[in-house]
C-alpha atoms as a PDB file:
ATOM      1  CA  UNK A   1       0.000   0.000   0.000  1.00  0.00           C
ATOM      2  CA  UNK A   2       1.328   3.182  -1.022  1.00  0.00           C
ATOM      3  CA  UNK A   3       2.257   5.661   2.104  1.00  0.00           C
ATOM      4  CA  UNK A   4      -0.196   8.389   2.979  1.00  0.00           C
ATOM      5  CA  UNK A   5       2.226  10.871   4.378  1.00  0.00           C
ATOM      6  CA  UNK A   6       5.767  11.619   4.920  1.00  0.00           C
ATOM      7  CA  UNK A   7       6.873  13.345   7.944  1.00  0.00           C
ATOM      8  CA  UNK A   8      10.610  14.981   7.831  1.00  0.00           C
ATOM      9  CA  UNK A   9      12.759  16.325  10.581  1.00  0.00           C
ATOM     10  CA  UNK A  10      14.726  19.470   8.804  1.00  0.00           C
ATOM     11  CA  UNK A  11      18.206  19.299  10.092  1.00  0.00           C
ATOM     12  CA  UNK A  12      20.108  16.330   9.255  1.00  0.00           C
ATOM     13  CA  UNK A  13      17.661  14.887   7.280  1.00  0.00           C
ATOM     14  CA  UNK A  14      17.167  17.318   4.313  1.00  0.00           C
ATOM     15  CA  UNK A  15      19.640  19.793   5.216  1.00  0.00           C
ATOM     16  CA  UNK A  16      23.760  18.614   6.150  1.00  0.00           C
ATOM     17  CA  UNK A  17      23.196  21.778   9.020  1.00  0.00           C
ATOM     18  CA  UNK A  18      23.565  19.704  12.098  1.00  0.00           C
ATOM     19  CA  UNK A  19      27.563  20.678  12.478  1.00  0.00           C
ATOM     20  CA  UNK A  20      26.505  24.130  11.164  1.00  0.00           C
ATOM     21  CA  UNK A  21      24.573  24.658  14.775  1.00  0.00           C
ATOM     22  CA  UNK A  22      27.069  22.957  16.630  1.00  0.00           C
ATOM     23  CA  UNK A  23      29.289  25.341  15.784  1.00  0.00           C
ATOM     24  CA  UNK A  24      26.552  28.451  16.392  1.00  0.00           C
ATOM     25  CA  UNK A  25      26.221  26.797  19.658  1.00  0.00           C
ATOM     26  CA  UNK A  26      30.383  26.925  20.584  1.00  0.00           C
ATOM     27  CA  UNK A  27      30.752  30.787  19.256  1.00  0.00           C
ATOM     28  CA  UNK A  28      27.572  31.627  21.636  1.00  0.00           C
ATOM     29  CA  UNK A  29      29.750  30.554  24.438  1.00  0.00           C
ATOM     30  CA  UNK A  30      32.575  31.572  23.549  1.00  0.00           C
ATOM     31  CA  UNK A  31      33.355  33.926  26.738  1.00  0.00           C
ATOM     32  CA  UNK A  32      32.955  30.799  29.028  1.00  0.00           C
ATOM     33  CA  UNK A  33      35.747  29.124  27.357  1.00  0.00           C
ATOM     34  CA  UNK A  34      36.467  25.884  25.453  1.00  0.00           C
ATOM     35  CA  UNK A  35      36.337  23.141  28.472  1.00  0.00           C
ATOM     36  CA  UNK A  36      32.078  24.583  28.440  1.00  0.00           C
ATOM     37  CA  UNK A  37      32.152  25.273  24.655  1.00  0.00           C
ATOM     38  CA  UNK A  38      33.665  21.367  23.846  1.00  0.00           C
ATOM     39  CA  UNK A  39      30.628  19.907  26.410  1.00  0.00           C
ATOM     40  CA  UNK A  40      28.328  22.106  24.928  1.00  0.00           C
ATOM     41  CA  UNK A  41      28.917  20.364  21.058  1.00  0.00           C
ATOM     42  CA  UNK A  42      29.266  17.501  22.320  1.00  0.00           C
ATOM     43  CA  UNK A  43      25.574  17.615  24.116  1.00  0.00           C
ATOM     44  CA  UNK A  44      24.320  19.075  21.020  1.00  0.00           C
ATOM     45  CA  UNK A  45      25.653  16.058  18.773  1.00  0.00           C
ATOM     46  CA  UNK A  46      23.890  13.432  21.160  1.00  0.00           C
ATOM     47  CA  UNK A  47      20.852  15.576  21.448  1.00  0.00           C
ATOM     48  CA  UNK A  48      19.103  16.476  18.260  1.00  0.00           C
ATOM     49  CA  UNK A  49      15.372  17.355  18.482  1.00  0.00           C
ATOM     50  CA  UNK A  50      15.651  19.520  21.192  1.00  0.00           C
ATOM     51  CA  UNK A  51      15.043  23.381  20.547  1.00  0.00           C
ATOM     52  CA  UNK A  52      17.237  25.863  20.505  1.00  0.00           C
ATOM     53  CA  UNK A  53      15.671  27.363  24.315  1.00  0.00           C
ATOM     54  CA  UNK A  54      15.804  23.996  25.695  1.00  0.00           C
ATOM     55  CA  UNK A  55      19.444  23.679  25.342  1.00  0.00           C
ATOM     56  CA  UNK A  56      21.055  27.026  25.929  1.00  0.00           C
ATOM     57  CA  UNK A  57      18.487  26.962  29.686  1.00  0.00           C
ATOM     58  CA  UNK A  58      20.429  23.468  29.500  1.00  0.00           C
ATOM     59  CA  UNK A  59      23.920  24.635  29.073  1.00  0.00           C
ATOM     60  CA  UNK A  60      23.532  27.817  31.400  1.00  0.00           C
ATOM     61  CA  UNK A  61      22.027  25.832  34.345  1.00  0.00           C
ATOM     62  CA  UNK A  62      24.350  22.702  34.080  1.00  0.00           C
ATOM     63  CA  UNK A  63      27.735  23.362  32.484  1.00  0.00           C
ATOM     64  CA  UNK A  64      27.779  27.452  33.251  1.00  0.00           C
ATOM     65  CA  UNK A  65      26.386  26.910  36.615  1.00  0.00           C
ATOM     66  CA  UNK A  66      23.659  29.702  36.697  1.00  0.00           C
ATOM     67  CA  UNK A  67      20.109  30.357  35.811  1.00  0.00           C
ATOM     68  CA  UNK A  68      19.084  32.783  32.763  1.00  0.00           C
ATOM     69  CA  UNK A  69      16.223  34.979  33.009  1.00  0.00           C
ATOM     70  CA  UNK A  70      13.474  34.369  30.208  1.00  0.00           C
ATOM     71  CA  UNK A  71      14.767  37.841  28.607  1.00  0.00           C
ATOM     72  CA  UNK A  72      18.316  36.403  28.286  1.00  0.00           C
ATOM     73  CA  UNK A  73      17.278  33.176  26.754  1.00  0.00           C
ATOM     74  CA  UNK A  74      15.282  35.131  24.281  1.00  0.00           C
ATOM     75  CA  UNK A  75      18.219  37.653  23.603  1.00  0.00           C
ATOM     76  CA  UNK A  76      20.790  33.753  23.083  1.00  0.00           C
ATOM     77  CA  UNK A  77      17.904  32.572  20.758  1.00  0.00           C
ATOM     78  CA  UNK A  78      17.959  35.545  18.490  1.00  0.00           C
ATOM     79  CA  UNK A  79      21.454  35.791  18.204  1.00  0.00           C
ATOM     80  CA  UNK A  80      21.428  32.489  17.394  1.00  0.00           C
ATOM     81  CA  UNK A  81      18.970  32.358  14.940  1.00  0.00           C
ATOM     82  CA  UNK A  82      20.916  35.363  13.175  1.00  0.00           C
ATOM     83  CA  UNK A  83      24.267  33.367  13.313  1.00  0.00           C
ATOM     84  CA  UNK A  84      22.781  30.522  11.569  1.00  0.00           C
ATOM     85  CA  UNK A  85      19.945  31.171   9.437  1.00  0.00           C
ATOM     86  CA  UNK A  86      22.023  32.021   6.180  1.00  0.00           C
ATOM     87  CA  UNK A  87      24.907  29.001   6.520  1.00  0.00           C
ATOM     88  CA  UNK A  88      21.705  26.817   6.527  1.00  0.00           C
ATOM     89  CA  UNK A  89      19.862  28.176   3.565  1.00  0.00           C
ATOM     90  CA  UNK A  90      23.509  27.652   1.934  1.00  0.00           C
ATOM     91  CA  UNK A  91      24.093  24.247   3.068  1.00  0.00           C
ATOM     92  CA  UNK A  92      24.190  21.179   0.742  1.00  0.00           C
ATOM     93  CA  UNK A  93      21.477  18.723   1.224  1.00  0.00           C
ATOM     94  CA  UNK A  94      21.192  15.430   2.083  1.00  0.00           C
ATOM     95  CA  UNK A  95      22.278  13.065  -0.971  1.00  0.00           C
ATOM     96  CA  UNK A  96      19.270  12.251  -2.891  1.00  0.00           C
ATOM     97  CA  UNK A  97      16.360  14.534  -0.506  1.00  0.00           C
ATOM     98  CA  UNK A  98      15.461  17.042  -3.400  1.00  0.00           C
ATOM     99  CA  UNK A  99      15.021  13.821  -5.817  1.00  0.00           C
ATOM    100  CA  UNK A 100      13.218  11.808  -3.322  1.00  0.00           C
ATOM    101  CA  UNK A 101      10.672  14.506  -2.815  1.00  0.00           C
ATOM    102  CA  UNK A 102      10.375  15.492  -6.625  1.00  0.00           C
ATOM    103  CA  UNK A 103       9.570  11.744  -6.805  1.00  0.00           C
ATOM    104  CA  UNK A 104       6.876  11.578  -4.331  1.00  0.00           C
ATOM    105  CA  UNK A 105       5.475  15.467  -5.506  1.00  0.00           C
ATOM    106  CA  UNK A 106       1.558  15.292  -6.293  1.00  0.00           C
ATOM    107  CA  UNK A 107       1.398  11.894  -4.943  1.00  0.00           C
ATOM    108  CA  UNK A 108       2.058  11.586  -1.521  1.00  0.00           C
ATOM    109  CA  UNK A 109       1.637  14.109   1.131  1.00  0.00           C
ATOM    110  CA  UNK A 110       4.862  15.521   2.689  1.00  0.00           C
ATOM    111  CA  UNK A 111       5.429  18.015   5.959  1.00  0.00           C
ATOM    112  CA  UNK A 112       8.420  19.150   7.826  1.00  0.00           C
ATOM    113  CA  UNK A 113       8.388  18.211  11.617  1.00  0.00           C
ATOM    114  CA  UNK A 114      11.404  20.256  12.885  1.00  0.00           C
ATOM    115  CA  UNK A 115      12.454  21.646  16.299  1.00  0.00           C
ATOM    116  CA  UNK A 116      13.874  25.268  14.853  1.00  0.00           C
ATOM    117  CA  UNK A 117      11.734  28.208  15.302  1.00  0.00           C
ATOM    118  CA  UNK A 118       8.213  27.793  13.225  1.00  0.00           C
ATOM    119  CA  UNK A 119       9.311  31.584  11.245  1.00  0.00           C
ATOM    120  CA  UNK A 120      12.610  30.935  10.708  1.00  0.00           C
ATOM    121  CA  UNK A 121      11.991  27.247   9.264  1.00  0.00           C
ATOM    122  CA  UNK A 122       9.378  28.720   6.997  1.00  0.00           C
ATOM    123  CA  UNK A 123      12.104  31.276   6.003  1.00  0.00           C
ATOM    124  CA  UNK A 124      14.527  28.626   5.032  1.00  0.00           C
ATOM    125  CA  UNK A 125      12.277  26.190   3.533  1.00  0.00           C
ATOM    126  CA  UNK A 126      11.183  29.012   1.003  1.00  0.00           C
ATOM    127  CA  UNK A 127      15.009  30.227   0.465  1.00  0.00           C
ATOM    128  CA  UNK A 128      16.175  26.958  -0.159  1.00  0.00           C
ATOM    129  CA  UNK A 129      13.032  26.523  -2.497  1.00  0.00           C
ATOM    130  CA  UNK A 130      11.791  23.744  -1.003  1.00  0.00           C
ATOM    131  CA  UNK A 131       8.173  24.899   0.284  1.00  0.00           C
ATOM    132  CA  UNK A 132       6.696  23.496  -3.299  1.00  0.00           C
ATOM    133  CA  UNK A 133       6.941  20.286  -1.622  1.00  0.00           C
ATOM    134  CA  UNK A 134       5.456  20.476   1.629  1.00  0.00           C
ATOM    135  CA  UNK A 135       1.869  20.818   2.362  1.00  0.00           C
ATOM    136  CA  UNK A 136       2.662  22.245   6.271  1.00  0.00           C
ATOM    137  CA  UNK A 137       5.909  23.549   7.608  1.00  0.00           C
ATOM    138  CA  UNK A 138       5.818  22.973  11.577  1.00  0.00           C
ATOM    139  CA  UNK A 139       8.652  24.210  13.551  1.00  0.00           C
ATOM    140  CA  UNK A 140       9.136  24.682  17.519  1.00  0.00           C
ATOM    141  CA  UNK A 141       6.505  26.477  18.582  1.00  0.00           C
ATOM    142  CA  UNK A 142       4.726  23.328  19.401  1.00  0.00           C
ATOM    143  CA  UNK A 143       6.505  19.646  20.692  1.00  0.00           C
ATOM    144  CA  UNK A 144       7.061  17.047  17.363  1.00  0.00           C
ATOM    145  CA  UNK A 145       4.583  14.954  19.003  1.00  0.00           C
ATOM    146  CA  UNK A 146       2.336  17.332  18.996  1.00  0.00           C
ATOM    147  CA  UNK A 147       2.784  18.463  15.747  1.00  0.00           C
ATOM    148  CA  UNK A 148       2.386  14.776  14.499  1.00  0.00           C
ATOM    149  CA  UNK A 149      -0.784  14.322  15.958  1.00  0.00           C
ATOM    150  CA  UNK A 150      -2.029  18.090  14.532  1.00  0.00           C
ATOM    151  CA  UNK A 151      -1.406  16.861  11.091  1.00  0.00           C
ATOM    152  CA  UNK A 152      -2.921  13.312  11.508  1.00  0.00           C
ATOM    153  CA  UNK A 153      -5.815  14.598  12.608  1.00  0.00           C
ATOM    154  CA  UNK A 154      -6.430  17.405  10.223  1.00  0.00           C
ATOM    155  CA  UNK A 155      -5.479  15.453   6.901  1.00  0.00           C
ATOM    156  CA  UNK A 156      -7.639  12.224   8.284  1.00  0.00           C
ATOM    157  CA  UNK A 157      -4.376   9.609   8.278  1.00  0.00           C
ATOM    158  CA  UNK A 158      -3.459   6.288   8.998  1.00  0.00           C
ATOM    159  CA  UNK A 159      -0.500   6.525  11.514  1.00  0.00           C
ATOM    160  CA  UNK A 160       1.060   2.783  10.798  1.00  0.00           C
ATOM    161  CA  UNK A 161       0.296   3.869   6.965  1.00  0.00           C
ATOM    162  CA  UNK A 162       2.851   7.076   7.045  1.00  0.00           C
ATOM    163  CA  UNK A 163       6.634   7.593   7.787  1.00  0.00           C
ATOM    164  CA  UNK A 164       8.574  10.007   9.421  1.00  0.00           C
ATOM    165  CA  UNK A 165      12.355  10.238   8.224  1.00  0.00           C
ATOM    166  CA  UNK A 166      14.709  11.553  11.544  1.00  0.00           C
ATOM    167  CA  UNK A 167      17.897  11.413  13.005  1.00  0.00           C
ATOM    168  CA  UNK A 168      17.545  12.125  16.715  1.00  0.00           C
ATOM    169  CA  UNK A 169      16.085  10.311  19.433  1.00  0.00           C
ATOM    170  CA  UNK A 170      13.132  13.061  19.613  1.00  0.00           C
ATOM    171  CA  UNK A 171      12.298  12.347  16.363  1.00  0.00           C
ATOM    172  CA  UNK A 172      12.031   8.834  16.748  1.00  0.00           C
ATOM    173  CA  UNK A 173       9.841   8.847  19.993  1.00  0.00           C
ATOM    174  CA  UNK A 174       7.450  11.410  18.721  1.00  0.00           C
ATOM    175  CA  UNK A 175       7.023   8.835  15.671  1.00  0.00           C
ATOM    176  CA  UNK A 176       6.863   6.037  18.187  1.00  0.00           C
ATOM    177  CA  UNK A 177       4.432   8.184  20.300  1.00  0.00           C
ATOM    178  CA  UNK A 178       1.742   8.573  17.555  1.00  0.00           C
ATOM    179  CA  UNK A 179       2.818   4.846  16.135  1.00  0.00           C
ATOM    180  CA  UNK A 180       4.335   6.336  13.344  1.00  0.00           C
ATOM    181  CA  UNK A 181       6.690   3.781  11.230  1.00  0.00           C
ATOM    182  CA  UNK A 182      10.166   5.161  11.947  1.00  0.00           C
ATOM    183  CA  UNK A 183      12.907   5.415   9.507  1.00  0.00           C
ATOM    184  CA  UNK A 184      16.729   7.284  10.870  1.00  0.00           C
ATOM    185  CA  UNK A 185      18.726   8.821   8.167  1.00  0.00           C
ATOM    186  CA  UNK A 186      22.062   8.875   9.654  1.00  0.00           C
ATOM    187  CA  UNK A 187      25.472   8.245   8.381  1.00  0.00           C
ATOM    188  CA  UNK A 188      26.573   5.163  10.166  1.00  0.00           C
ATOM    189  CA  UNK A 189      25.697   3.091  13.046  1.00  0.00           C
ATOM    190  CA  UNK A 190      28.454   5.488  14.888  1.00  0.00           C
ATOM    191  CA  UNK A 191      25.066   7.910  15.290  1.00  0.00           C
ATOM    192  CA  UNK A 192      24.161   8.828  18.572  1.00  0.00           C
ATOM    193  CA  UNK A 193      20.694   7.744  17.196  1.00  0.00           C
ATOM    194  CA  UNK A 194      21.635   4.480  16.547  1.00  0.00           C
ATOM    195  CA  UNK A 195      23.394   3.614  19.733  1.00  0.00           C
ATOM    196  CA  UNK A 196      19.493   4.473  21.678  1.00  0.00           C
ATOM    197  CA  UNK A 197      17.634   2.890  19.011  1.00  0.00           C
ATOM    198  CA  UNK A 198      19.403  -0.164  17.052  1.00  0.00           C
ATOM    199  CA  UNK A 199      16.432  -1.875  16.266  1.00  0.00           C
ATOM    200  CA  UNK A 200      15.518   1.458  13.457  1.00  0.00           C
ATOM    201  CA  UNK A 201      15.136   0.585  10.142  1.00  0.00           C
ATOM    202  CA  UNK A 202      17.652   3.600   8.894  1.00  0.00           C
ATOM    203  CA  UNK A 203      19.739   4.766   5.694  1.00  0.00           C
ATOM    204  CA  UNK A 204      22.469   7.182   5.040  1.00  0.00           C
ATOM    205  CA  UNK A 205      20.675   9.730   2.688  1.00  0.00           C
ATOM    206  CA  UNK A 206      17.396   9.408   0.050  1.00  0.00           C
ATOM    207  CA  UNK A 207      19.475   7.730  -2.732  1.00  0.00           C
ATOM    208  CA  UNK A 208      17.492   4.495  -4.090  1.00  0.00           C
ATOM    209  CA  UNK A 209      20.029   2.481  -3.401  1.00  0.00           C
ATOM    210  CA  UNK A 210      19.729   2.796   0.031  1.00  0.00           C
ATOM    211  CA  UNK A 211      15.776   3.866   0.593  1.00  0.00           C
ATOM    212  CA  UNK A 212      14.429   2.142  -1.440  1.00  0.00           C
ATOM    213  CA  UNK A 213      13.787  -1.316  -0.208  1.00  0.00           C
ATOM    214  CA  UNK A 214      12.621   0.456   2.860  1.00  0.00           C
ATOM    215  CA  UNK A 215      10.228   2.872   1.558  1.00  0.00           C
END
């Protein structure tokens, strides 16, 4: 039976940005020095699907050692957005993404699950001259599982009979969560991903070759 829906995380599954905002995340704490700034990627790496304000409240309260004020953590979330936003409209994608959803264009719905900022997604999305493809465009504002269930709602689907594509452990229980049929692209089984959830059906990008015996 042919799938009713595909769901896709943003980051690291469309768009090679994840060590783009690893390194946003070092040069925003830069004045705390490179012992915090080397924890701080390394969190970041193992902990894809979490927002933006969900890890810098993280990295303030457990590797800085103090709280920030809601004012703060907006002011770190703007600057961050304005370090990244135009490395990720210029980043390559994913080998074989743009193909894969030309491909399934017209014929199968497709939406973007993704934990940036809903604005600034939308932004990129429509940059990068992707937003043809996607019927919805859902970024932070609300949790993925959330989101998820939104969308299966509104469009009337059949969770077991849609797939979300992710490569974070948020990704994969908000799919798990709405019993959504789960599918990591990741580059090897060195993924933090991986390591939680071995058991993942998974690939390294959209090229047939590797997809598409799953799909």
């Amino acid at each position: 039976m042919e799938p009713e829906a595909y769901f896709f995380d943003f980051d690291g599954v469309i768009v090679d940005s994840v060590e783009i905002k690893a390194k946003a995340f070092a040069l925003l704490f830069e004045s705390h020095g490179s012992r915090i700034q080397e924890k701080i990627v390394s969190h970041h790496l193992n902990n894809g699907g979490m927002t933006r304000a969900q890890k810098i409240k993280y990295y303030f309260e457990n590797f800085v050692g103090q709280k920030i004020s809601e004012i703060d953590l907006a002011n770190y979330c703007e600057k961050f957005s304005q370090i990244v936003e135009n490395e990720v409209v210029a980043a390559p994608e994913i080998e074989g993404a743009r193909d894969f959803l030309q491909k399934v264009f017209g014929t199968i719905k497709c939406f973007i699950v993704s934990a940036t900022p809903d604005d600034e997604l939308v932004r990129i999305v429509e940059k990068r001259d992707l937003d043809k493809y996607f019927i919805e465009v859902l970024g932070s504002k609300h949790s993925k599982t959330q989101n998820l269930i939104y969308l299966i709602k509104k469009y009337h689907l059949t969770s077991f009979n849609c797939k979300f594509f992710g490569d974070a452990i948020n990704d994969y229980n908000a799919a798990k969560n709405c019993f959504v049929p789960f599918i990591g692209i990741i580059p090897d089984t060195d993924s933090p991903l991986y390591k939680k959830a071995p058991e993942m059906m998974w690939s390294k990008n959209f090229l047939y070759g590797n997809i598409g015996k799953i799909i």
